[in-house]
C-alpha atoms as a PDB file:
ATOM      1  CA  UNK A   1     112.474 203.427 104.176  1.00  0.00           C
ATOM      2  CA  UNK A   2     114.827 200.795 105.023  1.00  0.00           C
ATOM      3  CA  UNK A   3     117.920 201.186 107.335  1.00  0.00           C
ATOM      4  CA  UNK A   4     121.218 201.819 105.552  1.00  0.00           C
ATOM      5  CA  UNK A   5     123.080 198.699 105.575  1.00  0.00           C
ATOM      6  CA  UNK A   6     125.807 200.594 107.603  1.00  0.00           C
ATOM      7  CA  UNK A   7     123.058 200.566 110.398  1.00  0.00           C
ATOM      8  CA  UNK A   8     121.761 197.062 110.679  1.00  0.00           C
ATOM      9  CA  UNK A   9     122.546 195.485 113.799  1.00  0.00           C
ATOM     10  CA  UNK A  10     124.284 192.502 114.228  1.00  0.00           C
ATOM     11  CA  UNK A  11     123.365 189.752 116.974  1.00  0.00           C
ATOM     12  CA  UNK A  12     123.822 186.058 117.191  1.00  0.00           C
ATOM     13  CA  UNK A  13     125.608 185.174 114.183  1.00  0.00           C
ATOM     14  CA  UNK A  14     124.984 181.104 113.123  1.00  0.00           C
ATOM     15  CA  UNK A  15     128.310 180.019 112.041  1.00  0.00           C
ATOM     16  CA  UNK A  16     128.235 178.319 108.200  1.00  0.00           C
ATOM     17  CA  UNK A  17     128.725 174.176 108.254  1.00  0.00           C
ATOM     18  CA  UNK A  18     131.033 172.285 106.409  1.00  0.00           C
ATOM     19  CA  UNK A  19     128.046 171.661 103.537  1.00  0.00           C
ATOM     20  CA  UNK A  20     124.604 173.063 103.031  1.00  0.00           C
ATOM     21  CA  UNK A  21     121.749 170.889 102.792  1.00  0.00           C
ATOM     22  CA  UNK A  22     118.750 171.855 100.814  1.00  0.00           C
ATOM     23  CA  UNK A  23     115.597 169.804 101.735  1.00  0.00           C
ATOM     24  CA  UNK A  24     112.096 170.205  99.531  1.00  0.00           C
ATOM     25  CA  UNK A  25     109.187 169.699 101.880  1.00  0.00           C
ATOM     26  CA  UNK A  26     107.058 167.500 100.578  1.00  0.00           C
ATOM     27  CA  UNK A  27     103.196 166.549 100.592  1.00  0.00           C
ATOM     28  CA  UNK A  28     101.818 170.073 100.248  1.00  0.00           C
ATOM     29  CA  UNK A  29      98.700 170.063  98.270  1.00  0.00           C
ATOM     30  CA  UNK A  30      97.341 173.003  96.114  1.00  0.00           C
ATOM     31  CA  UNK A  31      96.488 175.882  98.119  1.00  0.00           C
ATOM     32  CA  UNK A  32      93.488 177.809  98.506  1.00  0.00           C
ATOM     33  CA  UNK A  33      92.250 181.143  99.901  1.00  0.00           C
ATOM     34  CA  UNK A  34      91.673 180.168 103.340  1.00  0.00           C
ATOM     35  CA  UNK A  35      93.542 177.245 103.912  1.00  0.00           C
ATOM     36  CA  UNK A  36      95.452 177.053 107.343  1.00  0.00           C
ATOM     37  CA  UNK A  37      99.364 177.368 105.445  1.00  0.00           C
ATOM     38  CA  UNK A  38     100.814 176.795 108.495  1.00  0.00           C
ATOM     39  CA  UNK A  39      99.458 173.622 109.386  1.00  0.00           C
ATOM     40  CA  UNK A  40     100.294 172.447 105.609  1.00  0.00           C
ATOM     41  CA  UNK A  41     103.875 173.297 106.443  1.00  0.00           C
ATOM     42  CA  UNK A  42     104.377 171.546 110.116  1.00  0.00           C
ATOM     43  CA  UNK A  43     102.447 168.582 108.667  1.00  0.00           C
ATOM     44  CA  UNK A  44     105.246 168.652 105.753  1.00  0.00           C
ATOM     45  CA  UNK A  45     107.624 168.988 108.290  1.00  0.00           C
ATOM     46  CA  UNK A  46     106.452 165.927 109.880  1.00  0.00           C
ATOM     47  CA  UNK A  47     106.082 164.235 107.000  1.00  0.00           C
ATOM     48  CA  UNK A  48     109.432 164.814 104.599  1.00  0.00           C
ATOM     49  CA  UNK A  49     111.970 162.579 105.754  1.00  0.00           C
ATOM     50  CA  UNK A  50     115.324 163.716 107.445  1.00  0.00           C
ATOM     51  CA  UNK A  51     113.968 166.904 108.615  1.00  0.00           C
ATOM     52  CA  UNK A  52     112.684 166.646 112.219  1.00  0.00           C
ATOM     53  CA  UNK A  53     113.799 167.343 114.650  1.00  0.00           C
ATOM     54  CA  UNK A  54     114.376 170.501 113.501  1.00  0.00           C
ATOM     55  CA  UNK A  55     117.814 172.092 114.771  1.00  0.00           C
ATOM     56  CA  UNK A  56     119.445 175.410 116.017  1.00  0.00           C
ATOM     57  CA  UNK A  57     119.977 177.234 112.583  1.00  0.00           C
ATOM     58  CA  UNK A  58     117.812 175.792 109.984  1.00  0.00           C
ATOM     59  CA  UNK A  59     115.495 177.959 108.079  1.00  0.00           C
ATOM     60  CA  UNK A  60     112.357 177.540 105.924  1.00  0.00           C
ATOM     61  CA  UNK A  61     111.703 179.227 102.443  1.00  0.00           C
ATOM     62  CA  UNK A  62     108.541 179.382 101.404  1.00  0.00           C
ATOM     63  CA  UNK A  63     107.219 180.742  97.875  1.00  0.00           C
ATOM     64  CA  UNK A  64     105.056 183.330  97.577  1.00  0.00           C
ATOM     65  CA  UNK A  65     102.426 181.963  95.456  1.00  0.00           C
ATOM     66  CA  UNK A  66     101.158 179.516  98.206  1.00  0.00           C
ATOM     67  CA  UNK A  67     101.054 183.065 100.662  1.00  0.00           C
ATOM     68  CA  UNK A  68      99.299 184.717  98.420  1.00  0.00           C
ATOM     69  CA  UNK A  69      96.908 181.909  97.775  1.00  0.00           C
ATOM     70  CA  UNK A  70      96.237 181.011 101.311  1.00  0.00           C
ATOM     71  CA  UNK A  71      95.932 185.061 102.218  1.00  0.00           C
ATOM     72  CA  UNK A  72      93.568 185.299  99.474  1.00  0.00           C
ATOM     73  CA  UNK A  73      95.857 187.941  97.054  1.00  0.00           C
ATOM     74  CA  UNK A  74      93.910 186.839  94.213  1.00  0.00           C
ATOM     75  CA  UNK A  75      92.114 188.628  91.583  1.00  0.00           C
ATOM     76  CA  UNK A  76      89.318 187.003  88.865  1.00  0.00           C
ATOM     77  CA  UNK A  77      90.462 189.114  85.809  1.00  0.00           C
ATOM     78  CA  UNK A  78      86.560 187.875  84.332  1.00  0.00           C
ATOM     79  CA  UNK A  79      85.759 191.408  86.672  1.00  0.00           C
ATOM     80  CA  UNK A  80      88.687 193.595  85.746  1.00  0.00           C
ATOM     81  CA  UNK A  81      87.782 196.489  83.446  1.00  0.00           C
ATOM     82  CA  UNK A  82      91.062 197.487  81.427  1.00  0.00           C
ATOM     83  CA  UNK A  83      91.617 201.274  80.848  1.00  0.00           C
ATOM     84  CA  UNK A  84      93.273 202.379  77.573  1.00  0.00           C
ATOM     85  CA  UNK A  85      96.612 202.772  78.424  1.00  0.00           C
ATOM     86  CA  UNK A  86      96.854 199.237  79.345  1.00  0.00           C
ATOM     87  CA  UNK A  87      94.967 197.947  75.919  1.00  0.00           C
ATOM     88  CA  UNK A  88      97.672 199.659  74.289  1.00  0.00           C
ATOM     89  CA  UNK A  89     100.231 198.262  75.769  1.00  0.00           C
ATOM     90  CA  UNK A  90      98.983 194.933  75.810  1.00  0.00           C
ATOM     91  CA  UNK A  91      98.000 194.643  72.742  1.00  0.00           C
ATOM     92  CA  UNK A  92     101.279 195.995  71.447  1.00  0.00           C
ATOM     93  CA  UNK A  93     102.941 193.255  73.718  1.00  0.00           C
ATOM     94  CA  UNK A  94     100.636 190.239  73.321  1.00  0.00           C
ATOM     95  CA  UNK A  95      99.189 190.684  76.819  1.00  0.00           C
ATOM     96  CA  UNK A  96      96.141 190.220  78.564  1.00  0.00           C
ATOM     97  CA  UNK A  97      95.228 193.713  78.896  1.00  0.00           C
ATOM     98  CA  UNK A  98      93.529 192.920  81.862  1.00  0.00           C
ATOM     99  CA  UNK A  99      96.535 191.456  84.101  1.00  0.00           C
ATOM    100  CA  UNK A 100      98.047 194.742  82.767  1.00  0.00           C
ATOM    101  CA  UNK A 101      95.542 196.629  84.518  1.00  0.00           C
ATOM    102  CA  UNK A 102      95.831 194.838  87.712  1.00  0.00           C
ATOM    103  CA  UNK A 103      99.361 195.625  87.128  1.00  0.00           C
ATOM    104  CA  UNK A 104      98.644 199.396  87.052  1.00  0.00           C
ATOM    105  CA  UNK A 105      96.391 199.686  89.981  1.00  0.00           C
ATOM    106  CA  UNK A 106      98.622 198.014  92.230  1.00  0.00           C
ATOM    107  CA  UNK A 107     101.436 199.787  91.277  1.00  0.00           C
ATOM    108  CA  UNK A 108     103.217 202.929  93.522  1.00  0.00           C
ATOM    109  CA  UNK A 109     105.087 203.904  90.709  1.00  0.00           C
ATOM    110  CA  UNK A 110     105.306 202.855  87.323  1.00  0.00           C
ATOM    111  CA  UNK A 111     108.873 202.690  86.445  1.00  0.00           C
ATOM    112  CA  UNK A 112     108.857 201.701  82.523  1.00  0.00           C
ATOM    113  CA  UNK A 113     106.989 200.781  79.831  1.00  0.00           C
ATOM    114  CA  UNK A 114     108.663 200.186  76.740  1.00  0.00           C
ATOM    115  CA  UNK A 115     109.468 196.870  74.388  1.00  0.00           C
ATOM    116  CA  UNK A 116     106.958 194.543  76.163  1.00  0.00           C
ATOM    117  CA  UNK A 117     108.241 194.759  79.779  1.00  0.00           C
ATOM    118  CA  UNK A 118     106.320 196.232  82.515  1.00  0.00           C
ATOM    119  CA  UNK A 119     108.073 197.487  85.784  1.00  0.00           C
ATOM    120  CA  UNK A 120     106.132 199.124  88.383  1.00  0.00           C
ATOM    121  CA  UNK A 121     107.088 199.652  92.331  1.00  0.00           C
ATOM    122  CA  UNK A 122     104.791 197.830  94.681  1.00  0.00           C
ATOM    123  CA  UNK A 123     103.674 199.337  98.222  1.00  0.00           C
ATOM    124  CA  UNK A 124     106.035 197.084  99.332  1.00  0.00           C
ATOM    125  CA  UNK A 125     109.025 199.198  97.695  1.00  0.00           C
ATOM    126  CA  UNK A 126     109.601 196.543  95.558  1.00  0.00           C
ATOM    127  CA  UNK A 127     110.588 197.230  92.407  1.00  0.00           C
ATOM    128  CA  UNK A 128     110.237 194.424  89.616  1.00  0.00           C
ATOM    129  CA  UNK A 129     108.535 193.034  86.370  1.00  0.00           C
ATOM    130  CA  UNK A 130     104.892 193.453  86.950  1.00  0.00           C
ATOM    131  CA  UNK A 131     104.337 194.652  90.133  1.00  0.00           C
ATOM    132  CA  UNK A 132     104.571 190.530  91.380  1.00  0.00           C
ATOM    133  CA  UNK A 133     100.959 190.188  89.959  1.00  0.00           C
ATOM    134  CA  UNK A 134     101.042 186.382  88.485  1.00  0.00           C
ATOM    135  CA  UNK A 135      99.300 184.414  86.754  1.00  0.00           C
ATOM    136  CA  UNK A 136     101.373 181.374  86.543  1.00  0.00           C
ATOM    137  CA  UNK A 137     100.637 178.463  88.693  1.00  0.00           C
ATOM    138  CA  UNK A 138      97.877 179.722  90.530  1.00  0.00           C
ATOM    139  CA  UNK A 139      95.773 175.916  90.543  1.00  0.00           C
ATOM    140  CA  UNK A 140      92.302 174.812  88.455  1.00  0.00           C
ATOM    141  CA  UNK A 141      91.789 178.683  87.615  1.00  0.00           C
ATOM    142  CA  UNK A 142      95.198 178.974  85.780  1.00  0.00           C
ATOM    143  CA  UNK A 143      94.332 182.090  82.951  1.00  0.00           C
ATOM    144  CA  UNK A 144      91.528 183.337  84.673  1.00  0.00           C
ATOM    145  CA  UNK A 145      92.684 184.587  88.468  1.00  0.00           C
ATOM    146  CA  UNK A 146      96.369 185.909  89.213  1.00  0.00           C
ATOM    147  CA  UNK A 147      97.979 186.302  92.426  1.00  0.00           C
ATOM    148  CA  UNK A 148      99.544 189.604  94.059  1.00  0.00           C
ATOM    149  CA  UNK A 149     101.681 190.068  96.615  1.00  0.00           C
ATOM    150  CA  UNK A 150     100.860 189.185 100.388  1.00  0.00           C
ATOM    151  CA  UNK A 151      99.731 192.704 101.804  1.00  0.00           C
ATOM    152  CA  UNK A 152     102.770 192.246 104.584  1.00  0.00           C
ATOM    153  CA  UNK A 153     105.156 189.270 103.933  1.00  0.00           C
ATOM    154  CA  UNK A 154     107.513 189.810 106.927  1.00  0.00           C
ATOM    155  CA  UNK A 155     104.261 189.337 109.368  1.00  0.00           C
ATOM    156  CA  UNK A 156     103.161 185.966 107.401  1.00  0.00           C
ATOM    157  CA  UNK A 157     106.854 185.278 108.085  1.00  0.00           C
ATOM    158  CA  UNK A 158     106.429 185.633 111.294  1.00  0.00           C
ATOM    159  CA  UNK A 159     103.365 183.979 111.831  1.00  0.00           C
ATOM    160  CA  UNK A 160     104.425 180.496 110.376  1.00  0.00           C
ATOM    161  CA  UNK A 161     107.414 181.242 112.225  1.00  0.00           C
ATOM    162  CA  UNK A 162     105.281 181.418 115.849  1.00  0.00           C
ATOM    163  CA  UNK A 163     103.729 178.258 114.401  1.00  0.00           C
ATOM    164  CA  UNK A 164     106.865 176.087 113.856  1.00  0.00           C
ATOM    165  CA  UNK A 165     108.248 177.221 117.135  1.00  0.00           C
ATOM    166  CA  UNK A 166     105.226 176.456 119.113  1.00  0.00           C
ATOM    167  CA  UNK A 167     104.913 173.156 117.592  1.00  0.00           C
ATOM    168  CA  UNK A 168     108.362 171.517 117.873  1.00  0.00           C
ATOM    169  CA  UNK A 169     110.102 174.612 120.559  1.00  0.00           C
ATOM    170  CA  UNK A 170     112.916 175.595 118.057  1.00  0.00           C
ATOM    171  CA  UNK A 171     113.040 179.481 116.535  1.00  0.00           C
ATOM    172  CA  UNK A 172     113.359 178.497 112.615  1.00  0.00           C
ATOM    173  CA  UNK A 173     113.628 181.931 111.341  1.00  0.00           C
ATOM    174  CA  UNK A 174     110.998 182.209 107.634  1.00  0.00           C
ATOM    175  CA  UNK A 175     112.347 183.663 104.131  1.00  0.00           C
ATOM    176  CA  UNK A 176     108.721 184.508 102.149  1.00  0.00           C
ATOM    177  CA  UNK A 177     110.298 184.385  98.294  1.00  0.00           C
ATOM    178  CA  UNK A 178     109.474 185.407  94.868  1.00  0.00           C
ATOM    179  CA  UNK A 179     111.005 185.619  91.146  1.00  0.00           C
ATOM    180  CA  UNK A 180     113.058 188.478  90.413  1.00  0.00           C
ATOM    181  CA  UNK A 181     114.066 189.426  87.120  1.00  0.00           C
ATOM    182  CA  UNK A 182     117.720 191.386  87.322  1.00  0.00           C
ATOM    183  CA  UNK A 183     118.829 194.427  85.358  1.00  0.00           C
ATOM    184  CA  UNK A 184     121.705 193.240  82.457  1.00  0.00           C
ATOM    185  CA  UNK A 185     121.549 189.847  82.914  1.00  0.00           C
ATOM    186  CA  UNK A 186     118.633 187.304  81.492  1.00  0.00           C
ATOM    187  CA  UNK A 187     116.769 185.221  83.652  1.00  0.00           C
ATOM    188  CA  UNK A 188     114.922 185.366  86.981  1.00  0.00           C
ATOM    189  CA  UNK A 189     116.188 184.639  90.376  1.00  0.00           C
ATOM    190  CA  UNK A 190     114.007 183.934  93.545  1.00  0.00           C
ATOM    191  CA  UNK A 191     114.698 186.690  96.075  1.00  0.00           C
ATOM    192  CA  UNK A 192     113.430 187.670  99.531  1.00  0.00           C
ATOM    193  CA  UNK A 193     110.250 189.405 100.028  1.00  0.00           C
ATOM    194  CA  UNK A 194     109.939 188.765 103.752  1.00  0.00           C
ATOM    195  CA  UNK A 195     111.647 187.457 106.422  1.00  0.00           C
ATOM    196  CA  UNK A 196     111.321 186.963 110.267  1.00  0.00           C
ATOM    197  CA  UNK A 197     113.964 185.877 112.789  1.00  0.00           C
ATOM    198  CA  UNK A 198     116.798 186.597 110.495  1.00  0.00           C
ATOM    199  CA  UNK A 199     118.499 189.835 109.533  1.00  0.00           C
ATOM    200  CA  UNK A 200     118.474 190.275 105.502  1.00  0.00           C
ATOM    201  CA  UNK A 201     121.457 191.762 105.316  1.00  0.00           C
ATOM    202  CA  UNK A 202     125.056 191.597 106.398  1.00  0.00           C
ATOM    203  CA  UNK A 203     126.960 194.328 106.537  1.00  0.00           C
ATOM    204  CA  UNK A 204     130.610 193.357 106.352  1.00  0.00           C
ATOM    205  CA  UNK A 205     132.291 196.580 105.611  1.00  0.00           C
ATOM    206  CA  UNK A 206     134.781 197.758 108.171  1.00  0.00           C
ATOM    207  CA  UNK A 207     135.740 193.896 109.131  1.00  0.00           C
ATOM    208  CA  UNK A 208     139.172 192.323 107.959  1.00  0.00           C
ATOM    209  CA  UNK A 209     138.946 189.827 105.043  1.00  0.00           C
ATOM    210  CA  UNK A 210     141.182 186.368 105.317  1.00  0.00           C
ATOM    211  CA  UNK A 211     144.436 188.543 104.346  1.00  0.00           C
ATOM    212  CA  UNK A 212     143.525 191.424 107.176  1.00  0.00           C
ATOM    213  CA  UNK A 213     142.751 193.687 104.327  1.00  0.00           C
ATOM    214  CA  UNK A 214     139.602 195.451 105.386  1.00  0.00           C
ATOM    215  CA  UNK A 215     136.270 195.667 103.326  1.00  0.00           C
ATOM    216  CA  UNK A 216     134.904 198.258 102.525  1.00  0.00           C
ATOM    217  CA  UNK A 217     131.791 197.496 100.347  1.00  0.00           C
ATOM    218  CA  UNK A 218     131.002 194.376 100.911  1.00  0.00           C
ATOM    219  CA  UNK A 219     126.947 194.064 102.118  1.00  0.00           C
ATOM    220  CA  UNK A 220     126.330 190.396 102.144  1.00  0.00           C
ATOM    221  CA  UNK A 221     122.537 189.899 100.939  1.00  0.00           C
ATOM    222  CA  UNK A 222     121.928 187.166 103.025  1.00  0.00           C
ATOM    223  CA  UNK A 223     117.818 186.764 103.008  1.00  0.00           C
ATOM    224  CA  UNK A 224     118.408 187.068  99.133  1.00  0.00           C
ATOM    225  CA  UNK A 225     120.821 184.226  99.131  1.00  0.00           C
ATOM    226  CA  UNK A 226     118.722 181.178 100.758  1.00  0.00           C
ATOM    227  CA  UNK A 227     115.745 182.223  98.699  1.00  0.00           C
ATOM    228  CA  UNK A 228     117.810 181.033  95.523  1.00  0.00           C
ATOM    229  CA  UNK A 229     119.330 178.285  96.971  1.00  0.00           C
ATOM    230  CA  UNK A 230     116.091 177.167  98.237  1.00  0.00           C
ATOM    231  CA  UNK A 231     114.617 177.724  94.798  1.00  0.00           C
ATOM    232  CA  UNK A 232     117.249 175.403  93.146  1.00  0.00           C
ATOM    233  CA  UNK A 233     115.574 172.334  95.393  1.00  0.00           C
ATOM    234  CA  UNK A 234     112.230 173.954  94.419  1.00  0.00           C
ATOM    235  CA  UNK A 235     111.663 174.351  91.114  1.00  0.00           C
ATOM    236  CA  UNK A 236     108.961 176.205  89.098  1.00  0.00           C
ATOM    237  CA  UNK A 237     106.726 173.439  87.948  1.00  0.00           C
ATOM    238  CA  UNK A 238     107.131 170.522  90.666  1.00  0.00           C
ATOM    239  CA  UNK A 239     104.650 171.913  92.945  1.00  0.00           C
ATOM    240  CA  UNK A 240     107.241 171.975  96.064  1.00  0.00           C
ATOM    241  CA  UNK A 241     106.519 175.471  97.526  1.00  0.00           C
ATOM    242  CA  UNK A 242     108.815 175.307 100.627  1.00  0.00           C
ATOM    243  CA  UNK A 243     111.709 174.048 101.585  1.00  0.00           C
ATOM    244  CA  UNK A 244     114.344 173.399 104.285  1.00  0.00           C
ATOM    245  CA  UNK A 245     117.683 174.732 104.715  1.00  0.00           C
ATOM    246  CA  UNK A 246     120.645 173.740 106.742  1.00  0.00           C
ATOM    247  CA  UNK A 247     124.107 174.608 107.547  1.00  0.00           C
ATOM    248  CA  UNK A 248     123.793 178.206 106.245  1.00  0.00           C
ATOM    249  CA  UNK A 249     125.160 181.300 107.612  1.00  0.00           C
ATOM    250  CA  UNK A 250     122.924 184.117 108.713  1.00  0.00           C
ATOM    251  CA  UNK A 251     122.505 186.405 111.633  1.00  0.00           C
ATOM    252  CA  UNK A 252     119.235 185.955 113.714  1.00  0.00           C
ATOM    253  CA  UNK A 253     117.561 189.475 114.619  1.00  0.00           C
ATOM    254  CA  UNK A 254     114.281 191.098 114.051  1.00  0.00           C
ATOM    255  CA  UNK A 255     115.265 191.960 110.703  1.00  0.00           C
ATOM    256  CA  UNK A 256     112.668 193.318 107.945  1.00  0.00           C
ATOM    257  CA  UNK A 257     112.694 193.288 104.457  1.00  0.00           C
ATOM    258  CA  UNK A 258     112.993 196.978 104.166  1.00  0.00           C
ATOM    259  CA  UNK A 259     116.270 196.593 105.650  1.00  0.00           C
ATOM    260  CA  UNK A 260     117.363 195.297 102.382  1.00  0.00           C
ATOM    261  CA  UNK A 261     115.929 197.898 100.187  1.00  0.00           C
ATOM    262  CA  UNK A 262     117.901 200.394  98.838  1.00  0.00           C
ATOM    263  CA  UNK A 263     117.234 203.962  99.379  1.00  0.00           C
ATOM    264  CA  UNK A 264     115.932 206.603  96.789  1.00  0.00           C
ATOM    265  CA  UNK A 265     118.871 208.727  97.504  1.00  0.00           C
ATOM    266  CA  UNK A 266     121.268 205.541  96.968  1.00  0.00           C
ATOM    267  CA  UNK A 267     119.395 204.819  93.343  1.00  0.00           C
ATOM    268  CA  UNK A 268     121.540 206.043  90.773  1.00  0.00           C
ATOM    269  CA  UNK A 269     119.642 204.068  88.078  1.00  0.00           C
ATOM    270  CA  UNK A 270     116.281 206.445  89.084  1.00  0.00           C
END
């Protein structure tokens, strides 16, 4: 379970710039289990222009999918045997029953069911639209493989993390993020799903506001917050998996993504 966002610590806030630069990485080809993701990202480092040297206070977003693929979180659904709960559904949804059944065995909890839309919690503690399993953009084998979820995103965080700073000697802190869909609104959102040098969360409850009033409820989901902005330089079909960001405010700790879960006994939607 995650710390309460009353607990987080705070230490060595980066101040926010006057503007907040957004910078794709470019020349990353399509990734494979087994490829070394880290050196695809310093050699996109080196290779997008504007971006080295890196400074105090930048951090990289990278997209799950190209985690997943490098990690190997990939499934052929040609060997996936569907049972018939997840027939059902799919048929009644125009699914492949199949990716439902991936859906179901990597699930913690299913959540719902009903009118199509499968939500499931992930080991993780995740909860979202099909336990993260994906079968969009996922290279040559597009409809036959889908991806899951890295098994522990905050330690491939932290490992391209160790990688950037042993390469060029600055501590870029890594957001690992992924498409969210959000209850009563449409559309998705990309969201943390790991992190490492930064702390998710800000907890600003209990400081003044501009007027000295003082907040009360205001938890400032910071991780959550460069993922989308990182996603609007991104896109979802330009094949730009990463990107740099710069002049953003964040605290840098040894935060963890559970940090920015919410409790069961905080749920009131359970």
């Amino acid at each position: 379970m995650g710390m309460a966002p009353e607990e987080a610590p705070r230490v060595a806030p980066v101040r926010p710039g006057p503007s907040l630069e957004v910078v794709a990485l470019l020349g990353i080809p399509e990734v494979r289990p087994g490829d070394d993701l880290d050196a695809l990202l310093l050699d996109a480092l080196a290779a997008t222009p504007g971006v080295l040297p890196l400074r105090d206070g930048d951090v990289l977003v990278v997209t799950q999918k190209v985690v997943s693929k490098a990690e190997g979180a990939i499934v052929d659904l040609e060997g996936i045997e569907p049972r018939p709960e997840a027939v059902e559904f799919a048929n009644a949804a125009d699914r492949d029953p199949r990716q439902v059944e991936v859906v179901l065995r990597e699930a913690r909890r299913v959540v719902r069911m009903e009118k199509g839309v499968l939500i499931t919690e992930t080991p993780h503690g995740f909860i979202c639209a099909n336990g993260g399993v994906d079968a969009s953009n996922v290279g040559p084998h597009s409809g036959s493989v889908v991806t899951l979820l890295p098994v522990d995103p905050d330690a491939s965080a932290a490992r391209m993390r160790a990688a950037i700073r042993a390469r060029h000697g600055v501590d870029v802190p890594v957001v690992i993020s992924d498409s969210f869909g959000r209850p009563w609104r449409w559309g998705i959102v990309d969201v943390a799903i790991g992190v490492s040098g930064l702390l998710p969360i800000e907890n600003l409850r209990g400081s003044p506001d501009r007027d000295g009033r003082i907040m009360k409820s205001t938890v400032r989901a910071v991780a959550d917050e460069l993922a989308s902005a990182a996603e609007l330089a991104l896109g979802k079909t330009a094949g730009r998996p990463a990107a740099l960001i710069r002049g953003a405010a964040f605290t840098r700790g040894d935060g963890a993504i559970r940090d920015a879960l919410m409790p069961a006994a905080w749920d009131l939607f359970r």
